[in-house]
C-alpha atoms as a PDB file:
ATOM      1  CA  UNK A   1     180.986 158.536 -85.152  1.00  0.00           C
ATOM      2  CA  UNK A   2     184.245 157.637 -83.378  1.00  0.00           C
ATOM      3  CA  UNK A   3     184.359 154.011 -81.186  1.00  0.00           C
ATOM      4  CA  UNK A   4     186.252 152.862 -78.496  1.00  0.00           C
ATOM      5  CA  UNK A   5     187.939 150.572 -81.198  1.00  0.00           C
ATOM      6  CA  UNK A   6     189.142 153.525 -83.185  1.00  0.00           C
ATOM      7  CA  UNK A   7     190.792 155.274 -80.550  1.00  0.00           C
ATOM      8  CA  UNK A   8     194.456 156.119 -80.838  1.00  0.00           C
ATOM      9  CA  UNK A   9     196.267 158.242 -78.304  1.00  0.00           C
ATOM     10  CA  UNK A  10     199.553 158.597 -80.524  1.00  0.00           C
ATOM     11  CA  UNK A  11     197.393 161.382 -82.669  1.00  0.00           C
ATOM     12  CA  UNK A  12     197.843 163.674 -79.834  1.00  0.00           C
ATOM     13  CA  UNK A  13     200.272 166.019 -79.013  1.00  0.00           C
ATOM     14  CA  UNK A  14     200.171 165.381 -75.461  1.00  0.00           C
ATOM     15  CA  UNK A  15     198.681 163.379 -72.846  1.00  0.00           C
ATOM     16  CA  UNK A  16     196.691 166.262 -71.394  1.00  0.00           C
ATOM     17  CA  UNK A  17     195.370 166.042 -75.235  1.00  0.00           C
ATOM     18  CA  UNK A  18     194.747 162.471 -75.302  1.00  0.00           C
ATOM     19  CA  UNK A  19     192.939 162.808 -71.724  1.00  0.00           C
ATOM     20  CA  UNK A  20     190.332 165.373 -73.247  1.00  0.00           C
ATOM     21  CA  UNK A  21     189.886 163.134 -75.998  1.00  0.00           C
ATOM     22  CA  UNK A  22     189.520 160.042 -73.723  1.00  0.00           C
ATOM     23  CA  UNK A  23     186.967 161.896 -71.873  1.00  0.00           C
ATOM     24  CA  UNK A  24     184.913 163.096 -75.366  1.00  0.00           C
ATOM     25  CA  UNK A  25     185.176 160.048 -76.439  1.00  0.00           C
ATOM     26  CA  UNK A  26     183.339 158.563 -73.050  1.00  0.00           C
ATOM     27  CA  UNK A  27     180.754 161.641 -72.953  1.00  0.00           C
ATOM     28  CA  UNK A  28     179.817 160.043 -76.555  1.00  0.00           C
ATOM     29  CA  UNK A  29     179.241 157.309 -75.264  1.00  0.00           C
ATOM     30  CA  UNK A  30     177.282 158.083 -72.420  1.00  0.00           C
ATOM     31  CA  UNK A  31     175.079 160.244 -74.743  1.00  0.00           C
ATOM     32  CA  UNK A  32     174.944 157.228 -77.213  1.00  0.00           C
ATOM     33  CA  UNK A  33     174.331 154.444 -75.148  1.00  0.00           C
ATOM     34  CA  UNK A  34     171.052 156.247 -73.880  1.00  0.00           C
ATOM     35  CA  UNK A  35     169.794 155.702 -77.414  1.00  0.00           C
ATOM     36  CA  UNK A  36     171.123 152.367 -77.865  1.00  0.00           C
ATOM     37  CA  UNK A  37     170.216 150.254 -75.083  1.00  0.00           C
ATOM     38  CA  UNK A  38     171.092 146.754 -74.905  1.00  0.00           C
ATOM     39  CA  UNK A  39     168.539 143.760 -75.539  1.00  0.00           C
ATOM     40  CA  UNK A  40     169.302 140.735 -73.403  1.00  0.00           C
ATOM     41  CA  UNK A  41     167.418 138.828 -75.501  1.00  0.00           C
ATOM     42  CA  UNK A  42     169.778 138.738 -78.618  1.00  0.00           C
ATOM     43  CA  UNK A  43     173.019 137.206 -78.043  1.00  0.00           C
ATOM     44  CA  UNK A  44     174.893 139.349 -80.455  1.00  0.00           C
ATOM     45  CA  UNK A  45     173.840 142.271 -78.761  1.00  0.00           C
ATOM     46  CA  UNK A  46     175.208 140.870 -75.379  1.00  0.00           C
ATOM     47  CA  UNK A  47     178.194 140.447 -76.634  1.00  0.00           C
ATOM     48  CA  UNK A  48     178.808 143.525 -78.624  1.00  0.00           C
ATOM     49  CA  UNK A  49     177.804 144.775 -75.492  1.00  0.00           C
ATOM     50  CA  UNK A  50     180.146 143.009 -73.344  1.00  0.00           C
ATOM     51  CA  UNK A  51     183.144 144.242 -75.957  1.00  0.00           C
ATOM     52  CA  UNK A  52     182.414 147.673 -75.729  1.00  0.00           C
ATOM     53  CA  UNK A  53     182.263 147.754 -72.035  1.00  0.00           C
ATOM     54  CA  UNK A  54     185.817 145.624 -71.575  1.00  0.00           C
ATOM     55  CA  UNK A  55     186.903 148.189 -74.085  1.00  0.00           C
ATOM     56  CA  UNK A  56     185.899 151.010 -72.334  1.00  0.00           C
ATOM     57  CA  UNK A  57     186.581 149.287 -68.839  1.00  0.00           C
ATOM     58  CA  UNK A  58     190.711 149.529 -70.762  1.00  0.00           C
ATOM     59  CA  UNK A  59     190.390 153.224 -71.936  1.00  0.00           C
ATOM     60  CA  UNK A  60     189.146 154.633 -68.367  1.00  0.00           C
ATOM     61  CA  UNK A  61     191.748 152.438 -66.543  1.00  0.00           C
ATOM     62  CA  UNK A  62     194.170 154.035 -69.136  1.00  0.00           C
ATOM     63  CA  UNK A  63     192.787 156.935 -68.626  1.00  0.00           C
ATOM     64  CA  UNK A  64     192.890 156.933 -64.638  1.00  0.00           C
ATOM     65  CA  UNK A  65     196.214 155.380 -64.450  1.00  0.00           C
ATOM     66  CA  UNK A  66     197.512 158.775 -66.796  1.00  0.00           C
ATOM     67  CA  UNK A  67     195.784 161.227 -64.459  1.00  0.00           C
ATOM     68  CA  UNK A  68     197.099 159.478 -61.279  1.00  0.00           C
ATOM     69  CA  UNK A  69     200.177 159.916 -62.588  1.00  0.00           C
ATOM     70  CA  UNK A  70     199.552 163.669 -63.778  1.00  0.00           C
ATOM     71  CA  UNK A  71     198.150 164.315 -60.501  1.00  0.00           C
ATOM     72  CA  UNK A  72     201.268 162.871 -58.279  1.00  0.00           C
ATOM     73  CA  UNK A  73     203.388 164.997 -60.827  1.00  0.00           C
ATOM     74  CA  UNK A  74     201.338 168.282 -59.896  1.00  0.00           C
ATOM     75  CA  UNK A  75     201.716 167.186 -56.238  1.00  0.00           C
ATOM     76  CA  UNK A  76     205.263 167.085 -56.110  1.00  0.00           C
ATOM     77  CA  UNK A  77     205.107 170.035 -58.542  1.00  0.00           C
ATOM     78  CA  UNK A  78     203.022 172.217 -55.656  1.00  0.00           C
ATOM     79  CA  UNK A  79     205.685 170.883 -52.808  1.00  0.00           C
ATOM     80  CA  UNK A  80     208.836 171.856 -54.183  1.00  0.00           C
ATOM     81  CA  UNK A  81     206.896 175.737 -55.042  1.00  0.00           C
ATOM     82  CA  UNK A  82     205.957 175.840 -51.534  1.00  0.00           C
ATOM     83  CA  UNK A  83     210.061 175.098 -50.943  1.00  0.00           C
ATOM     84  CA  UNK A  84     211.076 177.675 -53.403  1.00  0.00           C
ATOM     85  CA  UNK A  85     208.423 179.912 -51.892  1.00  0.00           C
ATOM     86  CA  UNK A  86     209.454 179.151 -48.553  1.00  0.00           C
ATOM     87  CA  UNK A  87     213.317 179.579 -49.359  1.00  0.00           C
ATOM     88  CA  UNK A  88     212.100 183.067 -51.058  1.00  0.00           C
ATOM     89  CA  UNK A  89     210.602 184.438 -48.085  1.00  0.00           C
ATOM     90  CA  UNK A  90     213.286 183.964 -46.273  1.00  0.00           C
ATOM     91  CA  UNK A  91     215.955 185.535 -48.545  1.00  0.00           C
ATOM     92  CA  UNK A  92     212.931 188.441 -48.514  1.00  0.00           C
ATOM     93  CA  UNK A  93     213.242 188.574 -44.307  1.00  0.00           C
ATOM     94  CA  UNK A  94     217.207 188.881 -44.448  1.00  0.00           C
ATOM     95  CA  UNK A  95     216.929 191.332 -47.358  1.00  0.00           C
ATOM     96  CA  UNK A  96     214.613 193.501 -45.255  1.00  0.00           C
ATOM     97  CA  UNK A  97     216.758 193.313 -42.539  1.00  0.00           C
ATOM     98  CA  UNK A  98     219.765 193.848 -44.037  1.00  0.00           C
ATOM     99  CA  UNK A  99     218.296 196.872 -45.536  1.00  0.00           C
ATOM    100  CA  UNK A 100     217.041 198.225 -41.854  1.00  0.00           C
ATOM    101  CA  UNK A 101     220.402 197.853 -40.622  1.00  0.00           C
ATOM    102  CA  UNK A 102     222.144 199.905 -43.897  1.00  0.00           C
ATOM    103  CA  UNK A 103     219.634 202.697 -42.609  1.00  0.00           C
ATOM    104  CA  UNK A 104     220.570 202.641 -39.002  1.00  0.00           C
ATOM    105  CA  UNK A 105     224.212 202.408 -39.791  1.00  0.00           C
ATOM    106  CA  UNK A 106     224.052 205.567 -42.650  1.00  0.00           C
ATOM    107  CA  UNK A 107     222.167 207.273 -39.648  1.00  0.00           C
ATOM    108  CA  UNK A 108     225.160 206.632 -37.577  1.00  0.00           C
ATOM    109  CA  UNK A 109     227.371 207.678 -40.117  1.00  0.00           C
ATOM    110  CA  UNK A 110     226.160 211.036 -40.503  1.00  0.00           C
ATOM    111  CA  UNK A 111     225.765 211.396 -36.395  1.00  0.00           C
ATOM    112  CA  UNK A 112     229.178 210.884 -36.596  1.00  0.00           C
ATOM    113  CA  UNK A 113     230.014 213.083 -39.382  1.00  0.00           C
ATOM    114  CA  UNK A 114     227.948 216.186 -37.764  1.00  0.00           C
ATOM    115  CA  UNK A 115     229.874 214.838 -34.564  1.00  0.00           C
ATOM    116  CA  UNK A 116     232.882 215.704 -36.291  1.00  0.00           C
ATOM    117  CA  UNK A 117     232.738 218.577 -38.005  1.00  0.00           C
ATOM    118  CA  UNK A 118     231.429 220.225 -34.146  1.00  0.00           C
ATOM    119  CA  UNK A 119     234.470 218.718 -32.566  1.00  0.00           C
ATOM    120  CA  UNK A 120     236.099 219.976 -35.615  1.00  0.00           C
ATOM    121  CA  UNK A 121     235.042 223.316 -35.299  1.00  0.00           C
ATOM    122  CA  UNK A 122     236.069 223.418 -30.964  1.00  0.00           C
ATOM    123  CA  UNK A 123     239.154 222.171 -32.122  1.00  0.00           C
ATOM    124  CA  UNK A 124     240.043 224.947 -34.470  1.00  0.00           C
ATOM    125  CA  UNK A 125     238.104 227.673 -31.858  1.00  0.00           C
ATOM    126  CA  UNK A 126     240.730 226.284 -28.687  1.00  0.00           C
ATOM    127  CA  UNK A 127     243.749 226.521 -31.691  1.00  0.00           C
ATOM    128  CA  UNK A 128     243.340 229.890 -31.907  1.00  0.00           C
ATOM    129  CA  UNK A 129     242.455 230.983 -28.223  1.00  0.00           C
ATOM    130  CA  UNK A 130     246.003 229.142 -27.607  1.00  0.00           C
ATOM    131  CA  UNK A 131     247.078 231.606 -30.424  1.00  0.00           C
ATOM    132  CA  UNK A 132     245.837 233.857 -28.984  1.00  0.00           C
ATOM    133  CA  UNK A 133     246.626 233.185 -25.319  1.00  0.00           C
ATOM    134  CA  UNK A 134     250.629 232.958 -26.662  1.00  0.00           C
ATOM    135  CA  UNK A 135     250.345 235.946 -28.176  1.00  0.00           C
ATOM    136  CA  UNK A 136     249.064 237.979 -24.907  1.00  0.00           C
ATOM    137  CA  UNK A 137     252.059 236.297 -22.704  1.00  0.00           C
END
């Protein structure tokens, strides 16, 4: 069985690695100190005791101080995602309303066109009634 002594962090890949194995390593424990309880009466016993605890009392600070960290990382992480999201949206909002205005202005455009080819039409009708009308003088 592993011990807080034995414990090396530089075996892992990364400190999300090491964590998991910091917390193994203290589930062990748990589960093995319920078998081996201390005797107050024998000094050595104390004292291995008080090692193992100041040991472990250095892991979980260790421990605490990387996942305080991790967790101020993630924090900052989920801020500038809600920026980006944020900043997303809002290209989103101006792309949907740039794309409502396209419509309204090809509407227009083909208003105009039909417009056109009407007026284009009475144009070429009053042309030749002036033909006409020139013709008959």
């Amino acid at each position: 069985m592993s011990t807080w002594e034995d414990w090396d962090s530089s075996s892992f890949d990364s400190e999300e690695e090491a964590n998991i194995g910091l917390w193994l390593m203290w589930q062990i424990t748990l589960s093995d100190d319920s078998n081996n309880e201390v005797d107050f009466t024998d000094i050595d016993s104390l004292h291995l005791a008080y090692h193992e605890t100041v040991s472990n009392n250095g892991m979980i600070a260790s421990a605490y101080k990387t996942m305080k960290r991790n967790y101020k990382n993630a924090c900052k992480e989920i801020e500038l995602m809600q920026q980006e999201k944020a900043r997303l949206n809002d290209i989103y909002l101006k792309i949907t309303e740039l794309l409502q205005r396209k419509e309204k202005l090809c509407n227009e455009n083909r208003n105009l066109k039909r417009d056109f080819v009407i007026q284009n039409t009475h144009l070429k009708n009053l042309e030749k009634e002036l033909v006409l009308i020139r013709k008959k003088k």
